[in-house]
C-alpha atoms as a PDB file:
ATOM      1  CA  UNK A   1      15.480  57.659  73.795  1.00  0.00           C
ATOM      2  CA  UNK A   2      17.501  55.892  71.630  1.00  0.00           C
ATOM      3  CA  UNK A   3      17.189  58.648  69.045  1.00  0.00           C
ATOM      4  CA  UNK A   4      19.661  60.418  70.398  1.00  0.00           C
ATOM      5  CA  UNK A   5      22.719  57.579  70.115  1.00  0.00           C
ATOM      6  CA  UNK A   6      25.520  59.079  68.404  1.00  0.00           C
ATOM      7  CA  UNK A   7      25.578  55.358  66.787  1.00  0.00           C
ATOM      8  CA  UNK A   8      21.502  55.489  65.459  1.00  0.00           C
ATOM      9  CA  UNK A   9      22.307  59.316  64.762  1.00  0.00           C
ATOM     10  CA  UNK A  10      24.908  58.508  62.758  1.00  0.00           C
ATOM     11  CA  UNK A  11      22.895  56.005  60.876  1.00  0.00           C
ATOM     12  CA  UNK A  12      19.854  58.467  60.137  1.00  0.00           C
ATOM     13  CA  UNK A  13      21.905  60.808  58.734  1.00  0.00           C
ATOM     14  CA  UNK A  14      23.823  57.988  56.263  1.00  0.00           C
ATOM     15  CA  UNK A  15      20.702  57.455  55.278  1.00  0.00           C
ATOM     16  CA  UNK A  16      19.182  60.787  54.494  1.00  0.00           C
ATOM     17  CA  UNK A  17      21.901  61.553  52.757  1.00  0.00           C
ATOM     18  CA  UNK A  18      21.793  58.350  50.762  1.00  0.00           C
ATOM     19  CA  UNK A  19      24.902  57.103  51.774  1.00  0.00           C
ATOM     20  CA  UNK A  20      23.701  53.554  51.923  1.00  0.00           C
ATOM     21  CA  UNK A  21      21.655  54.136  48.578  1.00  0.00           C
ATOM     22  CA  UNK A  22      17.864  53.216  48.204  1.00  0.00           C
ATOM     23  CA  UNK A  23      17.007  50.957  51.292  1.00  0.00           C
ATOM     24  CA  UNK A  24      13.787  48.898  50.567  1.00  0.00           C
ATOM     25  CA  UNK A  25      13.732  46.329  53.127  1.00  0.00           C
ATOM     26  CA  UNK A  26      15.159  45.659  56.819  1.00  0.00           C
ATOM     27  CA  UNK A  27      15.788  42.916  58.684  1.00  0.00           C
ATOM     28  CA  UNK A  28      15.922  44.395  62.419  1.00  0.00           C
ATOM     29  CA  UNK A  29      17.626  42.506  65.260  1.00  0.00           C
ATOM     30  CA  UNK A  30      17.995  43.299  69.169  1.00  0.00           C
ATOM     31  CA  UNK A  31      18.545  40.931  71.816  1.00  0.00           C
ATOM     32  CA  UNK A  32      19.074  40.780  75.475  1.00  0.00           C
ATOM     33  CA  UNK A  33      20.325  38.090  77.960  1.00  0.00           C
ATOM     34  CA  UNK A  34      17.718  38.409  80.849  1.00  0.00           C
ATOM     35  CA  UNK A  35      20.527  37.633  83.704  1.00  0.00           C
ATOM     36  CA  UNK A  36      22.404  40.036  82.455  1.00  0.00           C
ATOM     37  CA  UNK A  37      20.590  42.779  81.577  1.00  0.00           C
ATOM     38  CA  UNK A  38      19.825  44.165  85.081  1.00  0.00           C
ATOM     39  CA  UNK A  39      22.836  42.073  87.402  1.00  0.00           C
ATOM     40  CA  UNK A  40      21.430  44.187  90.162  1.00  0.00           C
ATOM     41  CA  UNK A  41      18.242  42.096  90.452  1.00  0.00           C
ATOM     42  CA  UNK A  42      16.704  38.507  89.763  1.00  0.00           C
ATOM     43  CA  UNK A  43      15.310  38.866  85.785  1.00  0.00           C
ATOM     44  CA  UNK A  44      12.823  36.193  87.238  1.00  0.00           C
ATOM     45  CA  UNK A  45      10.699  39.061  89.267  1.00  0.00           C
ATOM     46  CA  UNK A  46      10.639  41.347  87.120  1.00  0.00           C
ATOM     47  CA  UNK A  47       8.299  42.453  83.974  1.00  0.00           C
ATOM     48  CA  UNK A  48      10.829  41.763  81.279  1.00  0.00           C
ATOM     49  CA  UNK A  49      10.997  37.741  82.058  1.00  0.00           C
ATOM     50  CA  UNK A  50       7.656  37.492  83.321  1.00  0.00           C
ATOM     51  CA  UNK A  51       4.764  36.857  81.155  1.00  0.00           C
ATOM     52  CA  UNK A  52       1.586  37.879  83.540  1.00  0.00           C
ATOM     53  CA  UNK A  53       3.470  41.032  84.968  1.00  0.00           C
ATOM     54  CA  UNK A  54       3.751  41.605  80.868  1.00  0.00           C
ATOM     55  CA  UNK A  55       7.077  40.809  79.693  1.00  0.00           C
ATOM     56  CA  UNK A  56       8.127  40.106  76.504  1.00  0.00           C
ATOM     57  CA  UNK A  57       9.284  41.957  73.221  1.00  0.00           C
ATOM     58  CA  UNK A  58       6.140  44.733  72.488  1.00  0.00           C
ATOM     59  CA  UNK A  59       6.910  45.895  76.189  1.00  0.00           C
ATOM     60  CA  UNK A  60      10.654  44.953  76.693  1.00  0.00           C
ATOM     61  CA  UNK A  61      11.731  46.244  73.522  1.00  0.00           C
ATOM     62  CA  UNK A  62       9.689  49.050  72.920  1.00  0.00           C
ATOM     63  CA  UNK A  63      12.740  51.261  72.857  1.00  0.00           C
ATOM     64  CA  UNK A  64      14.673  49.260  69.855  1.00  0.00           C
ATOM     65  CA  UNK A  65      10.947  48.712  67.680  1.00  0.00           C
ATOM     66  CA  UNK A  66      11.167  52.902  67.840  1.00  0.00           C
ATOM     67  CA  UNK A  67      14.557  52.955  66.752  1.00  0.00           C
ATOM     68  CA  UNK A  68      13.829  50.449  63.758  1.00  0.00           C
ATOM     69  CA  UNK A  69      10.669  53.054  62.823  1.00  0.00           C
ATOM     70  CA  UNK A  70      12.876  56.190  63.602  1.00  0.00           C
ATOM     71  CA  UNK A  71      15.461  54.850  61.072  1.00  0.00           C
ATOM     72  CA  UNK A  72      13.295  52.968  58.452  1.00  0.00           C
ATOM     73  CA  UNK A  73       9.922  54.789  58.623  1.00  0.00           C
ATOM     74  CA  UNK A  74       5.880  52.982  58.828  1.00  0.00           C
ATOM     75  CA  UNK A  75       6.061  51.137  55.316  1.00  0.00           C
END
């Protein structure tokens, strides 16, 4: 989903084009504050801060690991 950012678009193309030059490594960053994330409901019931209901980065963040493949490919 986050493919289609104007933002991560943007960056895809820089790099295509070689914009940024010859990228060999990446150091990839996302985080969340749990309260905040969804101020409609209590982070504390739901998957995302909750280890047994699965919670945690693989699941949470599945979204933004994409992104980082989308951008950088496998290797």
């Amino acid at each position: 989903m986050m493919r289609y950012d104007t933002g991560i678009k943007a960056i895809k193309q820089a790099l295509e084009q070689g914009q940024i030059g010859n990228v060999t490594s990446a150091i990839v960053e996302w985080g969340s504050y749990l309260p905040g994330w969804h101020p409609w409901e209590d982070y504390r019931d739901g998957y995302a801060g909750t280890k047994n209901l699965g919670g945690g980065a693989v699941l949470t963040c599945s979204h933004e690991i994409d992104t980082a493949r989308y951008l950088f490919g496998e290797n």
